[in-house]
Protein backbone atom coordinates (compact mmCIF):
# COMPACT_ATOMS: atom_id res chain seq x y z
CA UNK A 1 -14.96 -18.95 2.79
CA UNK A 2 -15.68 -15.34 2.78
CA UNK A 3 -12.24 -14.04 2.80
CA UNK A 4 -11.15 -10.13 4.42
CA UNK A 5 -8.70 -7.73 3.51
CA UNK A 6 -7.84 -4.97 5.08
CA UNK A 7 -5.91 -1.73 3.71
CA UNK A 8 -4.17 0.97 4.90
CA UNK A 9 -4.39 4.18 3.47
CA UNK A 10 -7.68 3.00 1.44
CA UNK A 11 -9.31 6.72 1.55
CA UNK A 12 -6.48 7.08 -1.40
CA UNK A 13 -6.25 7.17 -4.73
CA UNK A 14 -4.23 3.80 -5.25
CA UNK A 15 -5.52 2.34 -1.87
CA UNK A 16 -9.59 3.27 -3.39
CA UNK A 17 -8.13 1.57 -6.38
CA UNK A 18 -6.98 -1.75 -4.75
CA UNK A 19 -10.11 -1.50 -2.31
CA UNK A 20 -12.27 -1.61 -5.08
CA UNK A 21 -11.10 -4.22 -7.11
CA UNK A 22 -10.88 -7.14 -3.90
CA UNK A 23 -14.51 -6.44 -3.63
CA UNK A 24 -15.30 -7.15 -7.08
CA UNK A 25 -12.61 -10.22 -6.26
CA UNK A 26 -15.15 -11.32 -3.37
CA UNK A 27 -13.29 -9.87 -0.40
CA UNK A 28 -15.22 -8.26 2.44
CA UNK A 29 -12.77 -5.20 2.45
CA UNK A 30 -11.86 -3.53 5.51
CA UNK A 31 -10.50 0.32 4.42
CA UNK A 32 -8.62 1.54 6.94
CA UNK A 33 -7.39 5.67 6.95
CA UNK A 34 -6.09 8.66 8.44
CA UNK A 35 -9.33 10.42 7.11
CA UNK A 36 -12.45 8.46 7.94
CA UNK A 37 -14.35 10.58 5.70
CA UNK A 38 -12.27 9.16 2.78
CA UNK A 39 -12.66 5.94 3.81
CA UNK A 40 -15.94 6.05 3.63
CA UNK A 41 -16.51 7.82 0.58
CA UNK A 42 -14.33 4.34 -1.06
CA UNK A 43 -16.55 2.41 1.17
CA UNK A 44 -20.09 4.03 -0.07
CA UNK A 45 -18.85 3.42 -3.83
CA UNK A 46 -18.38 -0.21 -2.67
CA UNK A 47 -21.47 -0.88 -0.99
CA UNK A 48 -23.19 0.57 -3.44
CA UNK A 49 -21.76 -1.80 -6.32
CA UNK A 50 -22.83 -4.73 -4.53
CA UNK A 51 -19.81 -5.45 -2.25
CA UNK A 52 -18.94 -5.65 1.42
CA UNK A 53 -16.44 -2.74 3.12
CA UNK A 54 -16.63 -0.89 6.50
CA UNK A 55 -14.45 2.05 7.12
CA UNK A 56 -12.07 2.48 10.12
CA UNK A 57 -9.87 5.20 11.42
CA UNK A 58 -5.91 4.45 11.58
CA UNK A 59 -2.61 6.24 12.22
CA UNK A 60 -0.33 4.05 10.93
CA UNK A 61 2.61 5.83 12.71
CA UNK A 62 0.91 4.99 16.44
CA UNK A 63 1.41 1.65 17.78
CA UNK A 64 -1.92 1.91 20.01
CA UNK A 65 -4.01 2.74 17.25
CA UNK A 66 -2.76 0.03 15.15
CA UNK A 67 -3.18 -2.74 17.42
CA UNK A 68 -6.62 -2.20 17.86
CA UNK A 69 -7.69 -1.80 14.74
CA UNK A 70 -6.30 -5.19 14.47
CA UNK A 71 -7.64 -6.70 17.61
CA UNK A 72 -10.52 -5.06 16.56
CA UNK A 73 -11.07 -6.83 12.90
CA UNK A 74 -9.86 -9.98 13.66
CA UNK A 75 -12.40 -10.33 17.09
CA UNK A 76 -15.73 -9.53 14.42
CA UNK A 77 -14.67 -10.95 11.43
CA UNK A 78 -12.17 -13.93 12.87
CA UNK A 79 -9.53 -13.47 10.56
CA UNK A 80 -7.28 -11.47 7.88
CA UNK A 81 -6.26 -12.80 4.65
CA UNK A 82 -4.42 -9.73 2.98
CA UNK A 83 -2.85 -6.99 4.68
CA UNK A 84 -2.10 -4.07 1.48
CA UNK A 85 -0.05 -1.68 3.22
CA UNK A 86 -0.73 1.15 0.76
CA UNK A 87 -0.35 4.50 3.63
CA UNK A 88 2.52 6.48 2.87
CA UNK A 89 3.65 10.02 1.39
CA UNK A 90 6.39 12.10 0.22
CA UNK A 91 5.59 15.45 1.61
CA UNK A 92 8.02 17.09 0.68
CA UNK A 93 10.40 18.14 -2.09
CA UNK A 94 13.81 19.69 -0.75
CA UNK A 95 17.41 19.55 -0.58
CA UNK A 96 18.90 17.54 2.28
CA UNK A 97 20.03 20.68 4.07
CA UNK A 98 16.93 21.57 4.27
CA UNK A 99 15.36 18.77 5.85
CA UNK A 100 14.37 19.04 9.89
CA UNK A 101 14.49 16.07 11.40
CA UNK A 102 10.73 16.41 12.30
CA UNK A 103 10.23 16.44 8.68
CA UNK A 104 12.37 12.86 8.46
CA UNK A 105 11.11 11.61 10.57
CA UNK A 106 7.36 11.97 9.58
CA UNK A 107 8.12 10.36 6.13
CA UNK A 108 9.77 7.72 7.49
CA UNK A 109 7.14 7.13 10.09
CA UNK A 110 4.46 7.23 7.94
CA UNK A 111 5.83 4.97 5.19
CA UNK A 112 8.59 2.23 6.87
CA UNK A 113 7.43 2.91 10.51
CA UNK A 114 3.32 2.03 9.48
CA UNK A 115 4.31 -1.03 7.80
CA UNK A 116 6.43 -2.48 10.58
CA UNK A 117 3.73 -1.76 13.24
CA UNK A 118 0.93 -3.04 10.74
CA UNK A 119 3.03 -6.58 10.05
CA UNK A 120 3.82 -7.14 13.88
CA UNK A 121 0.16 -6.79 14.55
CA UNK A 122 -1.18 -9.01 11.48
CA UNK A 123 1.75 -11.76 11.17
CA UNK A 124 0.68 -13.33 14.41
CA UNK A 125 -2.52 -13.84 12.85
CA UNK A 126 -2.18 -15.12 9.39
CA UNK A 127 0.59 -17.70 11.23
CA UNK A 128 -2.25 -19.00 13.34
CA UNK A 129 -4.30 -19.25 10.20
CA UNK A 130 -1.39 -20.90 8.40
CA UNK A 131 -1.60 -18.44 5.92
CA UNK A 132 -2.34 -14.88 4.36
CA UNK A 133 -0.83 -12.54 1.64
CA UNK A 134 1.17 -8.94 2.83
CA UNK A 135 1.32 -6.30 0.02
CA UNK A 136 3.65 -3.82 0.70
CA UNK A 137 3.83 -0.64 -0.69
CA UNK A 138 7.46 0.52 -2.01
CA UNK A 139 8.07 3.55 -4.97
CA UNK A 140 10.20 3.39 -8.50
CA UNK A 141 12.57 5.46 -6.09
CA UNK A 142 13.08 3.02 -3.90
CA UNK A 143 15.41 1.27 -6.32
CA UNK A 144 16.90 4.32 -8.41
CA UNK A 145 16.42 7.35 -5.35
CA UNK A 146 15.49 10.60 -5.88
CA UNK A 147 17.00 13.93 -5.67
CA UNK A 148 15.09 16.12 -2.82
CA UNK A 149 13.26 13.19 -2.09
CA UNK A 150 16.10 11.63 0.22
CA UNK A 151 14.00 10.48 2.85
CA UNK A 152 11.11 9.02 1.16
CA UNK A 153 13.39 7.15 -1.23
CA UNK A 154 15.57 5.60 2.08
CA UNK A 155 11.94 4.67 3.54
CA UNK A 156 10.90 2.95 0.25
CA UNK A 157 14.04 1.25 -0.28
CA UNK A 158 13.70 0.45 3.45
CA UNK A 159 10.04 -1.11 2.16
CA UNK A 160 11.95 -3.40 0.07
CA UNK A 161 14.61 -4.84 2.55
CA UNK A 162 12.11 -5.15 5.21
CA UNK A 163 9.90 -7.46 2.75
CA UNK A 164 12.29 -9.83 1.71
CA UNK A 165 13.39 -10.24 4.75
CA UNK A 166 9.96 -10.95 6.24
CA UNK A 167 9.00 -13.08 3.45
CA UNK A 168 11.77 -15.55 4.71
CA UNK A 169 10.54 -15.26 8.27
CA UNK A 170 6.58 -16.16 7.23
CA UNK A 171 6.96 -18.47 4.92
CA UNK A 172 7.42 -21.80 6.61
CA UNK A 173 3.44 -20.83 7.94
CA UNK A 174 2.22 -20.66 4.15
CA UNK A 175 2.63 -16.25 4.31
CA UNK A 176 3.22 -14.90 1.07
CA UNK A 177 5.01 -10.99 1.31
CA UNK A 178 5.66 -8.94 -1.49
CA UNK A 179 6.37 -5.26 -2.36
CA UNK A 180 4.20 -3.53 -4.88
CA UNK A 181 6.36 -0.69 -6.56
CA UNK A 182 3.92 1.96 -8.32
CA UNK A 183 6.17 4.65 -10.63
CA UNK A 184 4.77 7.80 -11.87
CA UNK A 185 0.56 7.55 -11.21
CA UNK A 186 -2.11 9.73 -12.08
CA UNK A 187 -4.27 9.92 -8.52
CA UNK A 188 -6.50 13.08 -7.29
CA UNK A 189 -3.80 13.63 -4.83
CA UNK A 190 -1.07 14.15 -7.43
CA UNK A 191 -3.71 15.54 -9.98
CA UNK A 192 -4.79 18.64 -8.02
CA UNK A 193 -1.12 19.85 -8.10
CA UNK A 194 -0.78 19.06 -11.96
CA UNK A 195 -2.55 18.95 -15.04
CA UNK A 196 -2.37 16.11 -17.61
CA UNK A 197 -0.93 18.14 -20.01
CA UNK A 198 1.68 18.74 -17.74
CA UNK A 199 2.64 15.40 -16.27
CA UNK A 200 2.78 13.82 -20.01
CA UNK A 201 5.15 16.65 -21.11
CA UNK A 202 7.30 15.87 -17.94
CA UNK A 203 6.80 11.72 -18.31
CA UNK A 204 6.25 10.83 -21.43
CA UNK A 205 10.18 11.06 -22.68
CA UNK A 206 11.41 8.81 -19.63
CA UNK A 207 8.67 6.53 -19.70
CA UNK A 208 9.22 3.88 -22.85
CA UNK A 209 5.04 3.17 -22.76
CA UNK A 210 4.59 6.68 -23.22
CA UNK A 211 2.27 7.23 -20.30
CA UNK A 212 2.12 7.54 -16.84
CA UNK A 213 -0.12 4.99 -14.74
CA UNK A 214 -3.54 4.89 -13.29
CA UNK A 215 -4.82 3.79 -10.08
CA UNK A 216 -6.01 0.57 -11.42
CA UNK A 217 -3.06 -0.27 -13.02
CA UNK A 218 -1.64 -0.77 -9.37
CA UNK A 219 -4.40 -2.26 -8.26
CA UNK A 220 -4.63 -5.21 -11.00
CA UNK A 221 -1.14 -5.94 -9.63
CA UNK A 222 -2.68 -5.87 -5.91
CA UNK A 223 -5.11 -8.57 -6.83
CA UNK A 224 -3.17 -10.85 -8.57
CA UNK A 225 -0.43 -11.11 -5.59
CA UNK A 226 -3.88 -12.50 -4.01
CA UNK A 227 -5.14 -14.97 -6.27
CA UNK A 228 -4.16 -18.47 -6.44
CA UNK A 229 -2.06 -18.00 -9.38
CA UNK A 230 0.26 -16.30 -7.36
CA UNK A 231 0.53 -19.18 -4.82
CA UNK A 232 4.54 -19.99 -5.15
CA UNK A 233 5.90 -16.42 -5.08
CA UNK A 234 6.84 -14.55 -1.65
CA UNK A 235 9.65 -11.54 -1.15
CA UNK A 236 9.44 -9.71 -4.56
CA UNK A 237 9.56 -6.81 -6.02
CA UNK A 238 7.12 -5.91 -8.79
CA UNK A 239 7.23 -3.06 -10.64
CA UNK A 240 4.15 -1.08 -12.33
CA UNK A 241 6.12 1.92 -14.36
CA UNK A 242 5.44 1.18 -17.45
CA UNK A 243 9.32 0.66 -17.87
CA UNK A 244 10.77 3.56 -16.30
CA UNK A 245 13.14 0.95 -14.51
């Protein structure tokens, strides 16, 4: 059975990454983003390796758009097996003070508020399959917080709270939901604000492997929370830091 995943934020540098490697798993991959023309570009790369994606538009933050890209998926291909909720941002690095409540709000909309409108939509399918992994997406500072990065560390932590919880609700109809919890990673996004040199100056003293992660790293992670190895574990936490916590 030709199984289908579908990922938020997959124009991205970690949601390429995790794209990419459930092809190469067998997956027909659905990547699903705010910019189509990012989606596409992951999409292209996969096609032209020999897998199967298709690129859709989403705004995780509007209810409308999210419940027919669903509806959408699940009428031409039948069926979901892994929801990766990988959308999300920071935005912004300031003191609390300074913080609008636009500016909460859009963090925590486009972080805790995507993956509550992406779950409602999905669970309801995966429980008439009788089963189906969710990946969340949390952050290292979801668990240790982050000065002037209040609200994106509340979401995150939010991201956490909101899995195990969920986890307990989906499991009696064979859903697995975890939280994947990237630290410090090197993608374009983050890149075109920093050089290397930089980051491993900043990094390389707090993190004990000496090095700051890649895209893939996460996305390893991604695909074994789908595998069959990973069969009896629902509502963790992992962590991909390389030991910062």
């Amino acid at each position: 059975m030709n199984q289908v995943a579908l990922i938020t934020g997959g124009g991205g540098g970690i949601g390429g990454a995790v794209a990419r490697r459930l092809a190469v798993g067998g997956m027909s991959v659905i990547v699903a983003d705010y910019d189509h023309g990012a989606a596409e570009k992951v999409c292209g790369e996969i096609v032209r390796g020999g897998g199967k994606a298709e690129a859709l538009s989403v705004d995780v933050t509007q209810a409308r758009e999210v419940k027919a890209l669903v509806t959408d998926v699940a009428r031409r291909l039948g069926r979901i097996d892994v929801l990766a909720n990988i959308a999300g941002g920071s935005f912004y690095t300031k003191r609390i003070e300074e913080f609008t409540w636009a500016e909460w709000r859009q963090v925590i909309d486009v972080n805790l508020k995507g993956t509550f409108l992406m779950c409602r939509e999905v669970a309801p399918l995966m429980q008439r399959q009788k089963s189906g992994r969710i990946l969340n997406t949390a952050s290292n500072y979801g668990v240790t917080g982050s000065a002037l990065r209040v609200p994106y560390s509340a979401a995150k932590a939010g991201i956490i709270a909101f899995t195990r919880s969920l986890a307990l609700e989906l499991a009696p109809d064979g859903i697995l939901v975890n939280t994947v919890a990237p630290g410090p990673t090197d993608t374009p996004r983050v890149m075109e604000r920093e050089t290397t040199e930089a980051r491993r100056q900043r990094w390389q003293p707090l993190i004990p492997l000496g090095r700051t992660g890649q895209p893939e790293d996460i996305a390893e992670l991604f695909y074994f929370l789908t595998t069959p190895e990973s069969a009896a574990i629902t509502g963790q936490t992992f962590h991909c830091n390389g030991g910062l916590v």
